[in-house]
Protein backbone atom coordinates (compact mmCIF):
# COMPACT_ATOMS: atom_id res chain seq x y z
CA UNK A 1 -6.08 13.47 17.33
CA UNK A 2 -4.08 13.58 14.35
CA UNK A 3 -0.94 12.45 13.74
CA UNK A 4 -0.05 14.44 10.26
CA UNK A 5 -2.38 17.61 8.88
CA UNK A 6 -1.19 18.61 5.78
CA UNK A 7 -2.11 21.84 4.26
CA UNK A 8 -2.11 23.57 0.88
CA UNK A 9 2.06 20.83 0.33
CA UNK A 10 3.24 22.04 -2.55
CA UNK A 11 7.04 20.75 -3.45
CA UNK A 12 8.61 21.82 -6.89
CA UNK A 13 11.95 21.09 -8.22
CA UNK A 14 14.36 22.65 -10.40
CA UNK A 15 12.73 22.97 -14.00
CA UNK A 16 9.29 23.97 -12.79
CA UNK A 17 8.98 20.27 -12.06
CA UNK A 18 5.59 19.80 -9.90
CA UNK A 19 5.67 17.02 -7.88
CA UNK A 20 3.53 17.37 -5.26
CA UNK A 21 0.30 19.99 -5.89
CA UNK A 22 -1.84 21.53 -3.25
CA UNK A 23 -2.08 18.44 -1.18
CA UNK A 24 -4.50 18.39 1.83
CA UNK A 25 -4.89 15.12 3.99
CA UNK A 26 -4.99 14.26 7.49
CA UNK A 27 -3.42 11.11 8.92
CA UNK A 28 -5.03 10.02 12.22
CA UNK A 29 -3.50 8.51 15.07
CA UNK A 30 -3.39 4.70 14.76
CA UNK A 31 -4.38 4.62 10.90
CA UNK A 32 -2.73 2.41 8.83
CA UNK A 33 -2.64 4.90 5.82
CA UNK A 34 -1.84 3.61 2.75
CA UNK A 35 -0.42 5.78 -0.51
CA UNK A 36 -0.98 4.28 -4.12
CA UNK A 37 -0.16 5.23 -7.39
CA UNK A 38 1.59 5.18 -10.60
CA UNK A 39 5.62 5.63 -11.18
CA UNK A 40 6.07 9.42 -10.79
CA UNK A 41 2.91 9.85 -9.14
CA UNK A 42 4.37 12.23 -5.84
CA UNK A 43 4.53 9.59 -3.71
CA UNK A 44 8.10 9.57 -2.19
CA UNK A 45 8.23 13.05 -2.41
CA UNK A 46 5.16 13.54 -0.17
CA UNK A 47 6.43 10.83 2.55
CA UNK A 48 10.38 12.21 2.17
CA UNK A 49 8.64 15.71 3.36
CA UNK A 50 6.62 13.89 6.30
CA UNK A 51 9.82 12.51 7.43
CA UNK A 52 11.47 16.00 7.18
CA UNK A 53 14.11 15.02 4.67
CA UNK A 54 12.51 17.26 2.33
CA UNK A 55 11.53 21.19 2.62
CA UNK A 56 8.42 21.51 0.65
CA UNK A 57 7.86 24.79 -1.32
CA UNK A 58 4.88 26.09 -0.13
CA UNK A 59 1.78 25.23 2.25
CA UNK A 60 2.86 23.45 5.62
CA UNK A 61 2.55 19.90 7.44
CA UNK A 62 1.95 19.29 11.34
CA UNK A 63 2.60 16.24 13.24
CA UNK A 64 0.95 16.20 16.21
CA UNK A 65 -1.23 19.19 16.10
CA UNK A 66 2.53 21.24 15.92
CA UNK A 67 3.92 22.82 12.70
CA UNK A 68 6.98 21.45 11.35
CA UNK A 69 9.28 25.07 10.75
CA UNK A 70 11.81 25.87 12.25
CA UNK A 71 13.52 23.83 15.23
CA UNK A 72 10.16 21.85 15.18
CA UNK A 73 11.78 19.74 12.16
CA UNK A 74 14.57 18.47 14.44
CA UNK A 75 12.11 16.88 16.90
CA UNK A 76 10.72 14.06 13.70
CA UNK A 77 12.79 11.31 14.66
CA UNK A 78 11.87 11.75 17.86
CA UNK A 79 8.66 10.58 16.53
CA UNK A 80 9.10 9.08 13.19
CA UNK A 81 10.59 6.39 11.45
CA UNK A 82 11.19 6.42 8.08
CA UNK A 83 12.40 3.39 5.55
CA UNK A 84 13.60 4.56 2.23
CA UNK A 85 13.78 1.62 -0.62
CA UNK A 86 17.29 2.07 -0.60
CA UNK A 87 20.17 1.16 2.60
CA UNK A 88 23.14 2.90 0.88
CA UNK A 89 23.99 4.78 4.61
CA UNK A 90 24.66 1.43 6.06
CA UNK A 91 25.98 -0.27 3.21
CA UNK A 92 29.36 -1.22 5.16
CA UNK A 93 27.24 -2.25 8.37
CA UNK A 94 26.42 -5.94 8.82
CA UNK A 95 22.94 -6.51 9.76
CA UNK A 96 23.25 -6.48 13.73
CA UNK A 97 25.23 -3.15 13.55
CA UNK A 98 23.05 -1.21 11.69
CA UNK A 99 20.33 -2.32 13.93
CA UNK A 100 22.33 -1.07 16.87
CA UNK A 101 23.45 1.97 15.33
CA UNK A 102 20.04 2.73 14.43
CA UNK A 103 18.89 1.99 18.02
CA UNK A 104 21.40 4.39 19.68
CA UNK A 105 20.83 7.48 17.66
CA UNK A 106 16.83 7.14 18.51
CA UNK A 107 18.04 7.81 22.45
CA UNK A 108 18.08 3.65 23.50
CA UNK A 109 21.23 2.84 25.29
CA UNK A 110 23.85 0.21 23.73
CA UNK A 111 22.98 -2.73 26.00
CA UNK A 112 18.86 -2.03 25.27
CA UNK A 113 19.82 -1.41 21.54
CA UNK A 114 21.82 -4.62 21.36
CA UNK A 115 18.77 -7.02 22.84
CA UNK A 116 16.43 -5.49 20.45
CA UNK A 117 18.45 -5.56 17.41
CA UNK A 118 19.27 -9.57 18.29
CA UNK A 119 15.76 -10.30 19.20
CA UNK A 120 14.07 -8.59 15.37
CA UNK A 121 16.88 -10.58 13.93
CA UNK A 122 16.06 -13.97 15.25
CA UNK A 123 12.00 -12.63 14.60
CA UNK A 124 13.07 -12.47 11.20
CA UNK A 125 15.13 -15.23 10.88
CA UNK A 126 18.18 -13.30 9.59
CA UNK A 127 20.67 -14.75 11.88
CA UNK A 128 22.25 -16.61 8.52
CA UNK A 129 23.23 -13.31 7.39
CA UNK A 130 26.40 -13.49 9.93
CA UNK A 131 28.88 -11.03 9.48
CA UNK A 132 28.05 -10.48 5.48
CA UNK A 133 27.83 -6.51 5.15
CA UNK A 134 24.13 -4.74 3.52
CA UNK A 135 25.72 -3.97 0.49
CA UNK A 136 26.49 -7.74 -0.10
CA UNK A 137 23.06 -9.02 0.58
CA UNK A 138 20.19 -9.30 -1.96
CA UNK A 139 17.43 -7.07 -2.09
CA UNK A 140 15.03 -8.97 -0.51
CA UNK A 141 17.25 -9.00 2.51
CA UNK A 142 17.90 -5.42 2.28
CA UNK A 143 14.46 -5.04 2.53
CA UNK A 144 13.58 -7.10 5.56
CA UNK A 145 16.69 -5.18 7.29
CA UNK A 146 15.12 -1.63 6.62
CA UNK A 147 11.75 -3.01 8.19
CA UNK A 148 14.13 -3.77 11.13
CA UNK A 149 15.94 -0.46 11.61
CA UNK A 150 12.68 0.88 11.48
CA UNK A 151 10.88 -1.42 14.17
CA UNK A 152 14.05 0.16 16.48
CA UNK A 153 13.37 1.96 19.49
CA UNK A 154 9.45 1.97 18.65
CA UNK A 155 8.99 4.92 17.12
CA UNK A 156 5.30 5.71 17.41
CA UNK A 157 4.79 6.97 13.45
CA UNK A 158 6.46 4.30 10.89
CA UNK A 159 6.45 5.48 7.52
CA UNK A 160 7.71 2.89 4.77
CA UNK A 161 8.41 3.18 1.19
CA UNK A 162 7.97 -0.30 -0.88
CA UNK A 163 8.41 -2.19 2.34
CA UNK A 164 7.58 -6.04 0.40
CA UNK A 165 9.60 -5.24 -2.70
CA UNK A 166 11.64 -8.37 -3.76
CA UNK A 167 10.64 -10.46 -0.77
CA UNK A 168 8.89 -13.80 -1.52
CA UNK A 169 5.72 -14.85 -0.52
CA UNK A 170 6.09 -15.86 3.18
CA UNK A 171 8.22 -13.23 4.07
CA UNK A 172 5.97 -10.77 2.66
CA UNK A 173 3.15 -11.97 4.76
CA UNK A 174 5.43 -12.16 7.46
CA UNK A 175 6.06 -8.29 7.08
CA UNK A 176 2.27 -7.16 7.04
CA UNK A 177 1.53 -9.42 10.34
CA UNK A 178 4.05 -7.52 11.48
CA UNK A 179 2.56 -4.33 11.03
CA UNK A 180 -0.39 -5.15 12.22
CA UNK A 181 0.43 -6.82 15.12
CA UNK A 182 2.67 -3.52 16.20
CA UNK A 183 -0.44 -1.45 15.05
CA UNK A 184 -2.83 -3.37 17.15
CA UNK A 185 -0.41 -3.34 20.59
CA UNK A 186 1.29 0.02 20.34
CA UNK A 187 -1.38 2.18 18.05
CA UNK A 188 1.65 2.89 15.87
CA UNK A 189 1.04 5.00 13.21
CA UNK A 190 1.94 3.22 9.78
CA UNK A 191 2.50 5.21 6.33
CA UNK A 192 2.60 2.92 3.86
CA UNK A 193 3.55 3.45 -0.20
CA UNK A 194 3.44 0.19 -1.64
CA UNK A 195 2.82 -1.26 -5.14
CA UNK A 196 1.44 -4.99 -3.42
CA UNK A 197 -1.82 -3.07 -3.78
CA UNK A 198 -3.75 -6.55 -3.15
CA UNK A 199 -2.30 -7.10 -0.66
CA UNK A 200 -2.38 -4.15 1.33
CA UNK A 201 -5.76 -4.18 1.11
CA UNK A 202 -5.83 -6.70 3.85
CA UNK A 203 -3.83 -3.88 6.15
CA UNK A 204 -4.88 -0.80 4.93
CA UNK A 205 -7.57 1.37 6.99
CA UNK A 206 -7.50 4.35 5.13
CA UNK A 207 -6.07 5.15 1.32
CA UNK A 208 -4.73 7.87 -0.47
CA UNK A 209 -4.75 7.24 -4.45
CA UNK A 210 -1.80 9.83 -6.02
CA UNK A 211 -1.34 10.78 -9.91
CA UNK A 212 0.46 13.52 -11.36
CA UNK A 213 1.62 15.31 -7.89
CA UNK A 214 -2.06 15.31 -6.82
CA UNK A 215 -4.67 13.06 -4.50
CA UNK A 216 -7.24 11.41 -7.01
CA UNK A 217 -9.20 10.02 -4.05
CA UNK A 218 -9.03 9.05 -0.17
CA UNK A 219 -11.16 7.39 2.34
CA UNK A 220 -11.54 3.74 3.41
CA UNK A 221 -11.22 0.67 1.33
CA UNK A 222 -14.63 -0.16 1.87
CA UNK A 223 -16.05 3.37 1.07
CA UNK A 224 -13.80 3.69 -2.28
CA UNK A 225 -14.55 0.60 -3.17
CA UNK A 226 -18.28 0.92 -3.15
CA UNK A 227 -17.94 4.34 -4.74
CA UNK A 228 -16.40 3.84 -8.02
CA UNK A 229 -18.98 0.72 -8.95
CA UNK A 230 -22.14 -1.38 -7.09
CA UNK A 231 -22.03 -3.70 -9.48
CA UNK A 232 -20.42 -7.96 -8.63
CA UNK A 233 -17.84 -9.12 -11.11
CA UNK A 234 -19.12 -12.67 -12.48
CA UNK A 235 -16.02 -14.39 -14.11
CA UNK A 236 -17.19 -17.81 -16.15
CA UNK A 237 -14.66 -19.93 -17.91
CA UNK A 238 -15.87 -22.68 -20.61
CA UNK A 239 -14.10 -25.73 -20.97
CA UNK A 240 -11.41 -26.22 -23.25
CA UNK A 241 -12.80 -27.44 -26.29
CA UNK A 242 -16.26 -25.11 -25.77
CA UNK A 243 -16.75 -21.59 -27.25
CA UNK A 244 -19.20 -19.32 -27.07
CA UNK A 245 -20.54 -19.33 -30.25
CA UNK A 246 -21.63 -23.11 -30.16
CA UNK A 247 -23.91 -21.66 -27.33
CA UNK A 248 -25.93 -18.91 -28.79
CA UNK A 249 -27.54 -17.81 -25.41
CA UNK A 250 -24.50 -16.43 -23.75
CA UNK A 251 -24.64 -14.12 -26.47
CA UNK A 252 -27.15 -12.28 -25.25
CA UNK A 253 -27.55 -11.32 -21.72
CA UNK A 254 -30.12 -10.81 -19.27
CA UNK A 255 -30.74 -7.06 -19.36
CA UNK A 256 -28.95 -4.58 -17.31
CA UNK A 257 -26.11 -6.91 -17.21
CA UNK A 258 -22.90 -5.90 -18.72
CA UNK A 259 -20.74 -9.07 -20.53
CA UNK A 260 -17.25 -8.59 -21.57
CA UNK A 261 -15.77 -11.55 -23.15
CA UNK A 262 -11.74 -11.65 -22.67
CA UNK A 263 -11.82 -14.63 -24.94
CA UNK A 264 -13.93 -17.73 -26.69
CA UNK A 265 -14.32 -19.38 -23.38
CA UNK A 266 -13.92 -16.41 -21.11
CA UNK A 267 -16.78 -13.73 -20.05
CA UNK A 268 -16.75 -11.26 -17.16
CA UNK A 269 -20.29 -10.61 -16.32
CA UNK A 270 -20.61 -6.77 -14.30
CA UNK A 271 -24.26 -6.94 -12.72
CA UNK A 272 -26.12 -5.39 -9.81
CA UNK A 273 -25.66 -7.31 -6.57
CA UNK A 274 -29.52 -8.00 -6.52
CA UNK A 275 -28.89 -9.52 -9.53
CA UNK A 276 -26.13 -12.15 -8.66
CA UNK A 277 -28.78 -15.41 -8.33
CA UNK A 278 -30.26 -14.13 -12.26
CA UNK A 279 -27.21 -14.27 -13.63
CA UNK A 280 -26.12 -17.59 -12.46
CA UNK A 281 -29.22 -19.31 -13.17
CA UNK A 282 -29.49 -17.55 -17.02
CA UNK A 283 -25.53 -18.75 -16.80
CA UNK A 284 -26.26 -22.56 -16.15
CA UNK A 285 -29.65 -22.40 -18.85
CA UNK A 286 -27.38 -21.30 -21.18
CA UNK A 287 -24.70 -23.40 -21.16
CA UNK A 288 -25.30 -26.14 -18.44
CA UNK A 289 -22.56 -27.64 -16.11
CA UNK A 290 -21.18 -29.94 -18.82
CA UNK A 291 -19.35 -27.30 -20.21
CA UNK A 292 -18.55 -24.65 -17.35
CA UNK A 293 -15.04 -25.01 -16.30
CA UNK A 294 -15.21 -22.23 -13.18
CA UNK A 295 -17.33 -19.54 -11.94
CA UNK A 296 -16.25 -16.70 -9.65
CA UNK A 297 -17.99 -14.50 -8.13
CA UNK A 298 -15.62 -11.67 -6.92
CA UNK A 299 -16.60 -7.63 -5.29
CA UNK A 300 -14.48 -5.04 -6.15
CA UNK A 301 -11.30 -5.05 -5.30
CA UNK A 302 -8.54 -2.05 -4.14
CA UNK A 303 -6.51 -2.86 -7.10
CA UNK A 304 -9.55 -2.31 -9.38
CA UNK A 305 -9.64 1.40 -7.29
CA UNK A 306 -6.15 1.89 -8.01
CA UNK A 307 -6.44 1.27 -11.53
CA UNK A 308 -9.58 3.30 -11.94
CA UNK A 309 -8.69 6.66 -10.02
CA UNK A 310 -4.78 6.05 -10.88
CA UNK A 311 -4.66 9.81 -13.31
CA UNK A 312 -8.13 9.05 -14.89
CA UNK A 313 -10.62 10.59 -12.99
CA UNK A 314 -10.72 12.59 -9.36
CA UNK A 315 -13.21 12.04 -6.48
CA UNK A 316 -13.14 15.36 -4.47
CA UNK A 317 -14.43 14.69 -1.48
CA UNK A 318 -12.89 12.72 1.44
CA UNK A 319 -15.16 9.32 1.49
């Protein structure tokens, strides 16, 4: 079963501006679907119209097999909960209260809203916020507060917009357990746009990559990643005081290998992955291990997708 089918979404604004074109996805129940792409790319107006704050201008999207016209649009947050990048509706709230407030509107009553709100916000450790209202905290703590009002009342579709931005490193790894975890135990639905694109790769199931109003590509991690390049990335760093040129064999790689040097002392090596054990040996003949400072071996990566398919080129088919 799906949770979203979107068909033909086409949304443009005043001035002929295009920002979404044609789109046509699916979302399944229990992904974690993940949207990536430049500034501008479509991506907040896509998930703005899957929350229903947005009419698009043609085409249509359905959440659970029903399509969203009419008094259908009024049922969402029944279903959906959706965290913008920005708090300014509960800018005069302190944390606790827009939890609550948050809580009651999506049906839970006060007392049930109350435990909940007190129990993400000792999860979180946020209870050193106090009585300080949103508008006064930093953006980092904006942030984690958003994830909170959206964890309220347990919607079963989460959709978040830049849910890491300006959090520091253990709260942002706090954040994607989190999703996981709920994603594991209650087969929420998570919609993710997110710029942390190394880091979602660790949560990400499925992933759409957006540029210019339009999907470039979509399918798994694993099957994009395999699909724009076979080859292994072979990173080699000399030491310090070596360069390449004293070592005239690194010059001229095995063939079929590809060797991009960043620097004197730094090479990227691109080479089949049958071909990982030739490199490294012609590697160490050439140069030996008195003057190799590190060598990486590293797969493709999401980011490397991102950066690829990001408005250069366009996979057609669903992979």
């Amino acid at each position: 079963m799906y949770a979203y089918e979107v068909c033909g979404l086409t949304k443009v604004y005043k001035g002929n501006i295009v920002a979404n074109n044609n789109l046509n996805f699916s979302i399944r129940c229990g992904e974690i679907f993940g949207l990536l792409g430049p500034n501008g790319a479509g991506k907040t107006t896509l998930v703005r119209q899957l929350a229903g704050l947005l009419r698009p201008s043609s085409g249509q999207i359905s959440l659970f097999g029903e399509v969203l016209t009419g008094n259908a649009i009024h049922r969402i947050p029944w279903y959906v909960s959706y965290i913008p990048q920005r708090l300014g509706a509960v800018a005069d709230l302190t944390a606790h209260e827009a939890l609550c407030v948050t809580g009651t509107m999506r049906g839970m009553d006060r007392q049930e809203a109350f435990h909940q709100a007190a129990d993400l916000i000792d999860e979180f450790r946020l209870g050193y916020l106090g009585k300080r209202r949103i508008g006064q905290m930093s953006g980092g703590e904006q942030r984690l507060i958003a994830l909170c009002m959206g964890l309220m009342a347990n919607r079963p579709i989460m959709i978040l917009d830049e849910p890491t931005n300006d959090l520091d490193p253990s709260y942002r790894k706090q954040v994607w357990d989190k999703l996981k975890e709920i994603n594991q135990t209650h087969n929420t639905t998570i919609i993710l746009v997110t710029h942390n694109v190394l880091e979602a790769e660790k949560v990400l199931q499925r992933v759409g990559i957006m540029s210019g109003g339009e999907i470039q590509a979509i399918g798994t991690v694993g099957a994009l990643k395999s699909r724009i390049d076979q080859r292994v990335r072979i990173e080699v760093r000399l030491q310090a005081e070596t360069d390449r040129h004293l070592h005239p064999a690194l010059l001229e790689p095995p063939q079929g290998i590809e060797a991009k040097w960043l620097s004197g002392r730094e090479v990227i090596l691109l080479a089949p992955r049958d071909s990982i054990q030739q490199v490294v040996d012609w590697v160490m003949s050439a140069l030996g291990i008195t003057y190799l400072e590190d060598v990486k071996i590293v797969t493709p990566t999401l980011e490397d997708v991102y950066l690829r398919l990001g408005g250069v080129e366009k996979l057609e088919t669903e992979i």
